[in-house]
C-alpha atoms as a PDB file:
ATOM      1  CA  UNK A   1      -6.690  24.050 -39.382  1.00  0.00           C
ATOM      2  CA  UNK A   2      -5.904  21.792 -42.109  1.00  0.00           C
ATOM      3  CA  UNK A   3      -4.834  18.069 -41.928  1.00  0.00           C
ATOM      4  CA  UNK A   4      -1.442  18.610 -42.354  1.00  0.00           C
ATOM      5  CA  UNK A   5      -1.027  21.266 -39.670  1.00  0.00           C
ATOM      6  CA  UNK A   6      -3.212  18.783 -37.316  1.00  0.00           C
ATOM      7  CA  UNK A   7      -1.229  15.901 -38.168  1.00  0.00           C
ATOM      8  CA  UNK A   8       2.696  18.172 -37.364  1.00  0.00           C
ATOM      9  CA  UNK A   9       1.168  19.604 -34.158  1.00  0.00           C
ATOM     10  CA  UNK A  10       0.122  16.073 -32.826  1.00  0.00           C
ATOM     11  CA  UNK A  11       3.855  14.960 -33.542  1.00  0.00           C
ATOM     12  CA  UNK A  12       5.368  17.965 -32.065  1.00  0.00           C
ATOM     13  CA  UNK A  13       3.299  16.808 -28.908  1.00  0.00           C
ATOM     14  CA  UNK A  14       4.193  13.316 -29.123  1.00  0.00           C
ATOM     15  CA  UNK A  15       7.749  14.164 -28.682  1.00  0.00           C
ATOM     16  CA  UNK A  16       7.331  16.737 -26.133  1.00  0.00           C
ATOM     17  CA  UNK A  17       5.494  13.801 -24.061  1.00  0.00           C
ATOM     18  CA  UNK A  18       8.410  11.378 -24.966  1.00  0.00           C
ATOM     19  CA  UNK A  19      10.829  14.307 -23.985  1.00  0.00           C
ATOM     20  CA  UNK A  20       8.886  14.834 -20.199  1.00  0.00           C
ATOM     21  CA  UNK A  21       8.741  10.708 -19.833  1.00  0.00           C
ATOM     22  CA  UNK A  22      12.270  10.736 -20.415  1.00  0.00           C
ATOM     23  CA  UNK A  23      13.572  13.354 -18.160  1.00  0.00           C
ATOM     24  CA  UNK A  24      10.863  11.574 -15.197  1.00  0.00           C
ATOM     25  CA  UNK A  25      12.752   8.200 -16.106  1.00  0.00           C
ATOM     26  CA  UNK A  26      15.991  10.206 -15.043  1.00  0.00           C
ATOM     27  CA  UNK A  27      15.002  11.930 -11.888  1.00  0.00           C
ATOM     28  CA  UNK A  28      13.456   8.774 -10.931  1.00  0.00           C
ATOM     29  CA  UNK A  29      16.243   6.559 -11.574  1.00  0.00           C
ATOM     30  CA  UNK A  30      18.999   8.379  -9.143  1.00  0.00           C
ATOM     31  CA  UNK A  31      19.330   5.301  -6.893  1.00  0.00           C
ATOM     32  CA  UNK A  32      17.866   2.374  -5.694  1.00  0.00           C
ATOM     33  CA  UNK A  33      15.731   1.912  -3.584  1.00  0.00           C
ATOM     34  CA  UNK A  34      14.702   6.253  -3.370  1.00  0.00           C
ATOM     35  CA  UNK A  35      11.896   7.182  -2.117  1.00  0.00           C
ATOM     36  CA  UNK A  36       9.909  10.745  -3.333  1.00  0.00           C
ATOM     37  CA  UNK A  37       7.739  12.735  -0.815  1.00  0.00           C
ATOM     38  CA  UNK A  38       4.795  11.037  -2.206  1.00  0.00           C
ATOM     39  CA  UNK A  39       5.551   7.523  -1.579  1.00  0.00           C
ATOM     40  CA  UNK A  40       6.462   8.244   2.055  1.00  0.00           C
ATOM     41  CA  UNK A  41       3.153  10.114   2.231  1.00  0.00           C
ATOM     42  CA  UNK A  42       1.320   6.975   0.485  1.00  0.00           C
ATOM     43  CA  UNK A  43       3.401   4.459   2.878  1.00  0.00           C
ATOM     44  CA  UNK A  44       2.229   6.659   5.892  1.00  0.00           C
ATOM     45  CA  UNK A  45      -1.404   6.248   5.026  1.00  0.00           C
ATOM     46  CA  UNK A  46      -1.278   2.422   4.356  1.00  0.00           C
ATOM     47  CA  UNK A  47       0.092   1.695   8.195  1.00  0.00           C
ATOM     48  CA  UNK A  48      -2.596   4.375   9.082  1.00  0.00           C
ATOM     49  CA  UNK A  49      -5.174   2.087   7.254  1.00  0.00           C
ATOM     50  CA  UNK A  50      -4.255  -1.023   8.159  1.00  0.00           C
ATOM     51  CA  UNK A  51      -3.903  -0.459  12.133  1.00  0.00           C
ATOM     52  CA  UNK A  52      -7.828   1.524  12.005  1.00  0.00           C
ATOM     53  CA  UNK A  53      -9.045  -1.579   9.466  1.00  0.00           C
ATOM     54  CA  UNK A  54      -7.955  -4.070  12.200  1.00  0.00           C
ATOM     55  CA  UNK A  55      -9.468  -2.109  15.032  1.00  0.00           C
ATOM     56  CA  UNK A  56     -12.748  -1.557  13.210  1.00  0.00           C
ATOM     57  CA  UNK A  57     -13.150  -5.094  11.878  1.00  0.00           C
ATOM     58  CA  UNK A  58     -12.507  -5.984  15.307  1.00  0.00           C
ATOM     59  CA  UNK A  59     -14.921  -3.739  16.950  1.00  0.00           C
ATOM     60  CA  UNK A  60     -17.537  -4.795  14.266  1.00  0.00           C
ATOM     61  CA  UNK A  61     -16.924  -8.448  14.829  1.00  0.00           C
ATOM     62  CA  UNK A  62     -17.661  -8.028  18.912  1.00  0.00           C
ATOM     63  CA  UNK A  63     -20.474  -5.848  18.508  1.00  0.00           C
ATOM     64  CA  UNK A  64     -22.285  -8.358  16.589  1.00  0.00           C
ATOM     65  CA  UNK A  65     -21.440 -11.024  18.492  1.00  0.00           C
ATOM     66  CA  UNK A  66     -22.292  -8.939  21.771  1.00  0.00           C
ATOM     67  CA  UNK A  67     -26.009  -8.627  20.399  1.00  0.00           C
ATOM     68  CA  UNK A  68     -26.402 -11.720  19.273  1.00  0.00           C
ATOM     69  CA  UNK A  69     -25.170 -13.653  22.282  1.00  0.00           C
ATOM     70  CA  UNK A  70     -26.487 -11.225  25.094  1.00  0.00           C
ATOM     71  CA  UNK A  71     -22.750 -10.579  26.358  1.00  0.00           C
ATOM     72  CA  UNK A  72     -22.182  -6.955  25.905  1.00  0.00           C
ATOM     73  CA  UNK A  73     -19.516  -5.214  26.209  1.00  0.00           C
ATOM     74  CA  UNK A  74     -16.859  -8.283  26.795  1.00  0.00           C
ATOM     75  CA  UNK A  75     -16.743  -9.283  23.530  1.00  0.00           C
ATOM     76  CA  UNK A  76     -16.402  -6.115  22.076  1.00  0.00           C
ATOM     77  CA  UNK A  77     -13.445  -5.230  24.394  1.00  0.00           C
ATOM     78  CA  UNK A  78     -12.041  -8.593  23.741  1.00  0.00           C
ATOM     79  CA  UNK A  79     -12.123  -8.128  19.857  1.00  0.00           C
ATOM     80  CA  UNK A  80     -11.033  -4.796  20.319  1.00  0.00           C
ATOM     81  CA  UNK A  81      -7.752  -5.581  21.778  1.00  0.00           C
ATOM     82  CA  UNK A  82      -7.604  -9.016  18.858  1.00  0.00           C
ATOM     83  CA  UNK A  83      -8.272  -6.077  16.336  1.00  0.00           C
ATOM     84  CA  UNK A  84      -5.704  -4.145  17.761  1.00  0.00           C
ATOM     85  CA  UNK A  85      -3.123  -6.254  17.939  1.00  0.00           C
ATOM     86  CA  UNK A  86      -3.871  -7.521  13.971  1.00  0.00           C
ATOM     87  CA  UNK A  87      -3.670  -3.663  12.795  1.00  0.00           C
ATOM     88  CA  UNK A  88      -0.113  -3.652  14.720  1.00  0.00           C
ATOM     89  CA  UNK A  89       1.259  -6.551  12.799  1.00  0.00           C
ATOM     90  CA  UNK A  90      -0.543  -5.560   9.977  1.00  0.00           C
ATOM     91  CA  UNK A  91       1.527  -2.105   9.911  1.00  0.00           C
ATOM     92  CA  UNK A  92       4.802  -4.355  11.171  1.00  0.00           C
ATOM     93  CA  UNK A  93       4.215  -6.462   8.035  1.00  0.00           C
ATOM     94  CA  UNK A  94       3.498  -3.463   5.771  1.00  0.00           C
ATOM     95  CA  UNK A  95       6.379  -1.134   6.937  1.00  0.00           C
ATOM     96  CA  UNK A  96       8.967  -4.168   6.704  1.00  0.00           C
ATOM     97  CA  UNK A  97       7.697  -4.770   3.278  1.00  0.00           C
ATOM     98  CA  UNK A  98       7.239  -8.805   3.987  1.00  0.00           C
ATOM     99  CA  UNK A  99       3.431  -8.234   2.021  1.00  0.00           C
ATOM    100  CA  UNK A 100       4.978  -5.752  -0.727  1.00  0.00           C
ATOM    101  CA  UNK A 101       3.755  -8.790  -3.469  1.00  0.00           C
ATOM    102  CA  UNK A 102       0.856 -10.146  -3.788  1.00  0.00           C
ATOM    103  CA  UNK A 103       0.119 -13.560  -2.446  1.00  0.00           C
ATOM    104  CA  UNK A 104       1.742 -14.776   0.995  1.00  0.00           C
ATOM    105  CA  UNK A 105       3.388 -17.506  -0.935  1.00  0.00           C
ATOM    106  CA  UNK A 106       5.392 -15.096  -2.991  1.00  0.00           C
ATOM    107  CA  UNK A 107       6.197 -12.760  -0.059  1.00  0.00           C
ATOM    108  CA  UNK A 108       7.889 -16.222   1.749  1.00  0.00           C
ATOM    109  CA  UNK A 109       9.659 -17.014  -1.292  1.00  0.00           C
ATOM    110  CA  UNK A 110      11.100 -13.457  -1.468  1.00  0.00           C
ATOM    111  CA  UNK A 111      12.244 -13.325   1.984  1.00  0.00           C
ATOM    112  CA  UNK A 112      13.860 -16.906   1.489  1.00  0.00           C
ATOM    113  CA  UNK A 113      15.337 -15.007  -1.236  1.00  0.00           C
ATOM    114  CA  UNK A 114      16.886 -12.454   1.105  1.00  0.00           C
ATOM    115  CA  UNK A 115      17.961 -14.733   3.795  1.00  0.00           C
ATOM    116  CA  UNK A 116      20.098 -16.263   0.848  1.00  0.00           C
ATOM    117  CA  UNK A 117      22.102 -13.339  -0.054  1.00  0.00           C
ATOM    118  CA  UNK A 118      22.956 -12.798   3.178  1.00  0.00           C
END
């Protein structure tokens, strides 16, 4: 294959990628605010996460502090329930979208934001 050939077929790709961009841009762009399959599959696993992260780091937390203070199981239980009730408000937090940004600071200002166009 010479240069020239090379060079057209690379072009004739470049636009076919611009072409599929563009008609994902459309399908995409219906509406506000739509979600696909995928994102309710992805938002689904993040309250999955957070509610087992809270439990675990809980669980971890009273372990440790069960062996190293002779008290076992009550402080496991104890930080089981704490862990628990984290990974709940956690999810809450999540599936409300109050932590969608990053930062608490700019999740405050964007729910001051809301309260004001209300």
């Amino acid at each position: 294959m010479d240069e020239q050939q090379q060079h057209s077929s690379f072009g004739e790709l470049d636009a076919r990628i611009r072409a599929a961009r563009e008609r994902e841009a459309e399908k995409t762009s219906d509406g506000p605010g739509r979600r696909t399959a995928s994102s309710g599959i992805g938002l689904g696993m993040r309250l999955s996460i957070e509610f087992v992260a809270g439990v675990a780091v809980g669980v971890g937390l009273g372990y440790v502090l069960d062996r190293l203070l002779g008290t076992t199981p009550w402080l496991m239980v104890l930080f089981l329930l704490l862990g628990g009730a984290a990974g709940v408000m956690n999810a809450y937090r999540a599936a409300r979208g109050m932590d969608a940004t990053v930062g608490l600071g700019a999740a405050q200002r964007r729910l001051a934001e809301r309260q004001k166009d209300k």
